[in-house]
Protein backbone atom coordinates (compact mmCIF):
# COMPACT_ATOMS: atom_id res chain seq x y z
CA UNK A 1 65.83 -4.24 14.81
CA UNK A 2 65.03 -3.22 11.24
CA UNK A 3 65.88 -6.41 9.82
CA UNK A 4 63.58 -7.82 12.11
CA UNK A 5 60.73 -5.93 11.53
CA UNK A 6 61.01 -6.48 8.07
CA UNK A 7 61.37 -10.26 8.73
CA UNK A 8 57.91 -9.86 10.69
CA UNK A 9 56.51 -8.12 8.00
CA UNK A 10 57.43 -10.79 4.97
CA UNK A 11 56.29 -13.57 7.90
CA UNK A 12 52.70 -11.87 8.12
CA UNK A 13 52.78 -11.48 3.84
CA UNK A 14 53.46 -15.17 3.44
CA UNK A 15 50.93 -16.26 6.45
CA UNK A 16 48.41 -13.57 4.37
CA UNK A 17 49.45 -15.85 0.66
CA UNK A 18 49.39 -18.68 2.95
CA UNK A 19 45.46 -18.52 4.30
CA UNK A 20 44.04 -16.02 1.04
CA UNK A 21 41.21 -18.21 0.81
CA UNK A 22 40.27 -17.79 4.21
CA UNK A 23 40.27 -14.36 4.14
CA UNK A 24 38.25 -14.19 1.01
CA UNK A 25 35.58 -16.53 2.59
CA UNK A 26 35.67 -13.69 5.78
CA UNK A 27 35.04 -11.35 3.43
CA UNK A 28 32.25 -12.81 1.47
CA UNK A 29 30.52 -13.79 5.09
CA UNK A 30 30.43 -10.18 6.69
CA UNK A 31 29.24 -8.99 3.00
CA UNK A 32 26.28 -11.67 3.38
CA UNK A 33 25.69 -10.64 6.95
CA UNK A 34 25.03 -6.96 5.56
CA UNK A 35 22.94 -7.76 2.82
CA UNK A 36 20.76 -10.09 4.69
CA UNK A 37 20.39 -6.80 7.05
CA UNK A 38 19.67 -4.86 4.33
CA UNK A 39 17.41 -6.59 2.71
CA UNK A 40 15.63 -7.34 5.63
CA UNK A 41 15.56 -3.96 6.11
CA UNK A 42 13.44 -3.06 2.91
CA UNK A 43 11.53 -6.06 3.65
CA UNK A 44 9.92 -4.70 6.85
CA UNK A 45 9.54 -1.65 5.30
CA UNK A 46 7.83 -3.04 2.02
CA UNK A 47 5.56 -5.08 4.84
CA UNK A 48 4.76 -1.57 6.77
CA UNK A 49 3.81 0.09 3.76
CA UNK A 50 1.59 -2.85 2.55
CA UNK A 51 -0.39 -2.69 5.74
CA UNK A 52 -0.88 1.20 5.88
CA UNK A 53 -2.07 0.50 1.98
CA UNK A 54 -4.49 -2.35 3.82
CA UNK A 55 -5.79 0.14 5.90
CA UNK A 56 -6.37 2.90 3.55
CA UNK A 57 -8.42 0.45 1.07
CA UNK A 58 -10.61 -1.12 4.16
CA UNK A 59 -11.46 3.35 5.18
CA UNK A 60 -11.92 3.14 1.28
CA UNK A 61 -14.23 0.54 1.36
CA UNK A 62 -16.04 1.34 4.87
CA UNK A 63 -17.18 5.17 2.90
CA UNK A 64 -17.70 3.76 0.14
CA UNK A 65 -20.11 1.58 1.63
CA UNK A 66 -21.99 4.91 3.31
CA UNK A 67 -21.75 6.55 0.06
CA UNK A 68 -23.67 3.63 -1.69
CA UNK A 69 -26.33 3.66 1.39
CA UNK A 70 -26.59 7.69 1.48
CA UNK A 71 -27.21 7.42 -2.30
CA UNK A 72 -29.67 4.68 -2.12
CA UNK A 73 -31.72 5.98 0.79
CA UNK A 74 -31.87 9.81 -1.14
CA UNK A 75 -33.06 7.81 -4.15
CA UNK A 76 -36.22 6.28 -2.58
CA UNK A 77 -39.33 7.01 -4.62
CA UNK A 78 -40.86 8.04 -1.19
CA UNK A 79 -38.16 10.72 -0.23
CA UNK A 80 -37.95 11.88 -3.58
CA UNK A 81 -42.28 12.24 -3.67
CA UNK A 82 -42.15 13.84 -0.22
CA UNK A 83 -39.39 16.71 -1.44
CA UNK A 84 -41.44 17.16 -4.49
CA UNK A 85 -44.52 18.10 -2.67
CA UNK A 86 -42.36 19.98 -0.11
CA UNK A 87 -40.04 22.17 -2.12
CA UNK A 88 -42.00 22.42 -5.60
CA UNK A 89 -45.41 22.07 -4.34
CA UNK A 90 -45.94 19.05 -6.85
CA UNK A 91 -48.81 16.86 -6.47
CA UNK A 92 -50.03 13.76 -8.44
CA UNK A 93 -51.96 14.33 -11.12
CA UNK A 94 -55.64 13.12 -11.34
CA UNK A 95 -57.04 10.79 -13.62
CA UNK A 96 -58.69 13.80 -15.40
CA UNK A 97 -55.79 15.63 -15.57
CA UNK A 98 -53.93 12.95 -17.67
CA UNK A 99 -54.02 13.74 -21.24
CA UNK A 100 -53.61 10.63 -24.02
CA UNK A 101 -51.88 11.47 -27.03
CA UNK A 102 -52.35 9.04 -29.74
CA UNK A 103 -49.61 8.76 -32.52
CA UNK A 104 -51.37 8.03 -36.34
């Protein structure tokens, strides 16, 4: 029984020598298979953080946008002119009131 067994065992060594390259091709097949999951793994993620980025710049962009409209519409000569009479009681000055000042 013993010799047998070891007669098995030498059988499956020399059918291992026998088909090595086989094996190694296996090998180097269900390594590909997991690297192709991997990377496709960081690949979706790379896309999913590329399109939260997208949406960030695009809120960005949408307040800048209001900024740049709030800023504009306080800077009005007419806004600015009605707050100056408003707040500071500031009025425009009269054609007498001006005073020239000539240089020599």
């Amino acid at each position: 029984m013993s010799k047998q067994r070891i007669a098995l065992t030498i059988e499956v060594w020399r059918d291992i020598k026998r088909h090595l390259f086989v094996y190694f091709l296996l090998i180097l097949v269900v390594i590909s298979a997991f690297a192709v999951i991997y990377f496709t793994h960081l690949n979706r993620q790379a896309t999913s953080q590329v399109e939260m980025l997208l949406a960030e710049r695009d809120e960005l962009d949408i307040e800048y946008r209001n900024l740049l409209l709030e800023q504009n519409s306080l800077a009005e000569h007419s806004d600015i002119e009605s707050k100056a009479k408003k707040y500071l009681q500031m009025k425009r000055p009269t054609a007498k009131d001006e005073v020239l000042i000539r240089l020599p």
